[in-house]
C-alpha atoms as a PDB file:
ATOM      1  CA  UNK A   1       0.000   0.000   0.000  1.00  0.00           C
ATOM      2  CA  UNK A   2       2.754   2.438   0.619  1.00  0.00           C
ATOM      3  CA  UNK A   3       4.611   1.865  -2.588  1.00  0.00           C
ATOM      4  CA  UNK A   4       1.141   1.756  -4.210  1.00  0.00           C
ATOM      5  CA  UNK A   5       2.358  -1.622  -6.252  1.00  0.00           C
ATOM      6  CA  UNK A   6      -0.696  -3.496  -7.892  1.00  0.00           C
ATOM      7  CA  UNK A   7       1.123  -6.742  -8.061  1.00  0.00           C
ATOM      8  CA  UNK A   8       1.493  -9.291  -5.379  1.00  0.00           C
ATOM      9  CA  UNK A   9       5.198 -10.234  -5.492  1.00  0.00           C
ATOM     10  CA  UNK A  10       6.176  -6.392  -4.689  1.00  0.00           C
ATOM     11  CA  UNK A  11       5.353  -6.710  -1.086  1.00  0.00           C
ATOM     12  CA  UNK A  12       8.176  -6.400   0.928  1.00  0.00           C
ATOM     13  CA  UNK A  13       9.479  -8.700   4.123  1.00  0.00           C
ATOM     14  CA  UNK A  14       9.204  -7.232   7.755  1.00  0.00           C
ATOM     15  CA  UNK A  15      10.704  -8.022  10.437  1.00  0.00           C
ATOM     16  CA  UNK A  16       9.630  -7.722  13.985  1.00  0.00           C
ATOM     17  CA  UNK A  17      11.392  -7.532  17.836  1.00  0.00           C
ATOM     18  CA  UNK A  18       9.937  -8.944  20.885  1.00  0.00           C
ATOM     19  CA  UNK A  19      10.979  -7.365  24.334  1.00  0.00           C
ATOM     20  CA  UNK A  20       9.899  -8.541  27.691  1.00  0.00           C
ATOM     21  CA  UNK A  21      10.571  -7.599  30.968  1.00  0.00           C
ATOM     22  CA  UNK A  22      10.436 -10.768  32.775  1.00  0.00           C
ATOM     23  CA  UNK A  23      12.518 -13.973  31.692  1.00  0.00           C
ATOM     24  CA  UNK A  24      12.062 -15.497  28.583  1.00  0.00           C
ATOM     25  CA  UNK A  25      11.917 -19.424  27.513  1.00  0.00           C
ATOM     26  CA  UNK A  26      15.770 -20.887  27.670  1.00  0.00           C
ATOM     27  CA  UNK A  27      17.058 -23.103  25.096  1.00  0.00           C
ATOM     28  CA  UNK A  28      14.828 -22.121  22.304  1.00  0.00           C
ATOM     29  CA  UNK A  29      15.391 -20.156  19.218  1.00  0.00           C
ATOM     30  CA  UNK A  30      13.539 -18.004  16.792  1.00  0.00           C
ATOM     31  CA  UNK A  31      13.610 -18.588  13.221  1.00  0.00           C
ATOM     32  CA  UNK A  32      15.008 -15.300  11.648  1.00  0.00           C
ATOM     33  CA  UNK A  33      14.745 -16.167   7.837  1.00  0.00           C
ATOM     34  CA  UNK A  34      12.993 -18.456   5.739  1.00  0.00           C
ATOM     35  CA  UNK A  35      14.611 -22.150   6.075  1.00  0.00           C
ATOM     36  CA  UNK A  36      16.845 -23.172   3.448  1.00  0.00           C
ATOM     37  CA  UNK A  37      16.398 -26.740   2.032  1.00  0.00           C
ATOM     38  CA  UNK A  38      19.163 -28.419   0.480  1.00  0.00           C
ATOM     39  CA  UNK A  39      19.296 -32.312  -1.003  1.00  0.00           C
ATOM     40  CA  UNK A  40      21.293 -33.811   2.443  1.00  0.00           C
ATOM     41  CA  UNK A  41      19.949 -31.079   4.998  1.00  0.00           C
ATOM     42  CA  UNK A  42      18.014 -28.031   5.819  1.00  0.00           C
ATOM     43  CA  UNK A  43      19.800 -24.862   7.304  1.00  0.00           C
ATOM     44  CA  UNK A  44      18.004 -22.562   9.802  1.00  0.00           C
ATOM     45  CA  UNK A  45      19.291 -19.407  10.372  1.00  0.00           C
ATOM     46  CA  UNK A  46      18.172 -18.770  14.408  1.00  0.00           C
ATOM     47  CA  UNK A  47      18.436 -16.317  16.812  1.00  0.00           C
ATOM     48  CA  UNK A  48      18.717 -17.065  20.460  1.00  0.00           C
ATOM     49  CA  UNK A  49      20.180 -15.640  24.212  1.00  0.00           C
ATOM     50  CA  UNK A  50      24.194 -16.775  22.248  1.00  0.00           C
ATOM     51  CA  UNK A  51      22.873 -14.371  19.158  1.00  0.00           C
ATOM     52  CA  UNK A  52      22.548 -15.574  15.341  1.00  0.00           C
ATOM     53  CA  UNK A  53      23.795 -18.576  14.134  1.00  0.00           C
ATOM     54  CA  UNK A  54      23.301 -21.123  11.195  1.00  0.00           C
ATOM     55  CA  UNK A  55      21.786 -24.540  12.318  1.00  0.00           C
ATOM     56  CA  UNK A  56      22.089 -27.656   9.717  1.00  0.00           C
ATOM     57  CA  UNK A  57      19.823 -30.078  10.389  1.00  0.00           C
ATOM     58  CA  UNK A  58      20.658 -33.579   8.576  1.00  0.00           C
ATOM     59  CA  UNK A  59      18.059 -35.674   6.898  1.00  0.00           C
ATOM     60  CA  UNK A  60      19.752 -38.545   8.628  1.00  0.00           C
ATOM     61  CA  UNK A  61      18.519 -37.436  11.967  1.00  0.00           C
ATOM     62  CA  UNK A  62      14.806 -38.275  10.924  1.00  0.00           C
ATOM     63  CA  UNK A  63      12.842 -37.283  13.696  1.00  0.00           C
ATOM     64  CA  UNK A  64      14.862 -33.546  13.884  1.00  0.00           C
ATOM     65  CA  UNK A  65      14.464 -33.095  10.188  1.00  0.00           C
ATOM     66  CA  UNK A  66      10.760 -33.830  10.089  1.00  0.00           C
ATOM     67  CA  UNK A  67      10.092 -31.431  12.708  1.00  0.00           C
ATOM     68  CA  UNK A  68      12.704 -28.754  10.808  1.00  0.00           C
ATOM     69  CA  UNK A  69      10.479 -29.484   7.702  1.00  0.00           C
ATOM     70  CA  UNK A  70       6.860 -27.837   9.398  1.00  0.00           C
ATOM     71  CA  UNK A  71       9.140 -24.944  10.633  1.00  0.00           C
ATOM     72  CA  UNK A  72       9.078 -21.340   9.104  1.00  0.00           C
ATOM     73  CA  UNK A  73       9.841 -17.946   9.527  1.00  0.00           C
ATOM     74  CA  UNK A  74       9.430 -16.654  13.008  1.00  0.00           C
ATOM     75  CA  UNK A  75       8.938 -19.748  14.511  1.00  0.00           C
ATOM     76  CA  UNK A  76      10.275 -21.272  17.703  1.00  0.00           C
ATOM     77  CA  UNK A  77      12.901 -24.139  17.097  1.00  0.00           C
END
């Protein structure tokens, strides 16, 4: 709406910061760009209390790559 576009693909990506007072979850980490799926794994760029880093979850590790797979943007891995 602000670049008045009329097609679809024109929107642009957002991103957003949570701040709390009180203590958050330990030992989880938020999703900070779309997941990257390769032929032997999937990388997941996350966020947590350590700061960004690059996880590589391998298709060999079945149950962590299935749950990797449902995982997006902005979600808690």
């Amino acid at each position: 709406m602000v670049k008045a576009a009329s097609v679809p693909f024109e929107d642009e990506r957002y991103s957003y910061l949570a701040v709390s007072r009180g203590t958050v979850a330990q030992g989880h980490a938020r999703i900070v760009k779309p997941p990257i799926e390769q032929k032997p794994a999937i990388l997941l760029p996350l966020c947590d209390e350590a700061g960004l880093r690059l996880q590589t979850v391998a298709r060999r590790d079945k149950e962590q790559f299935r749950m990797a797979r449902r995982k997006g943007w902005g979600d808690l891995f």
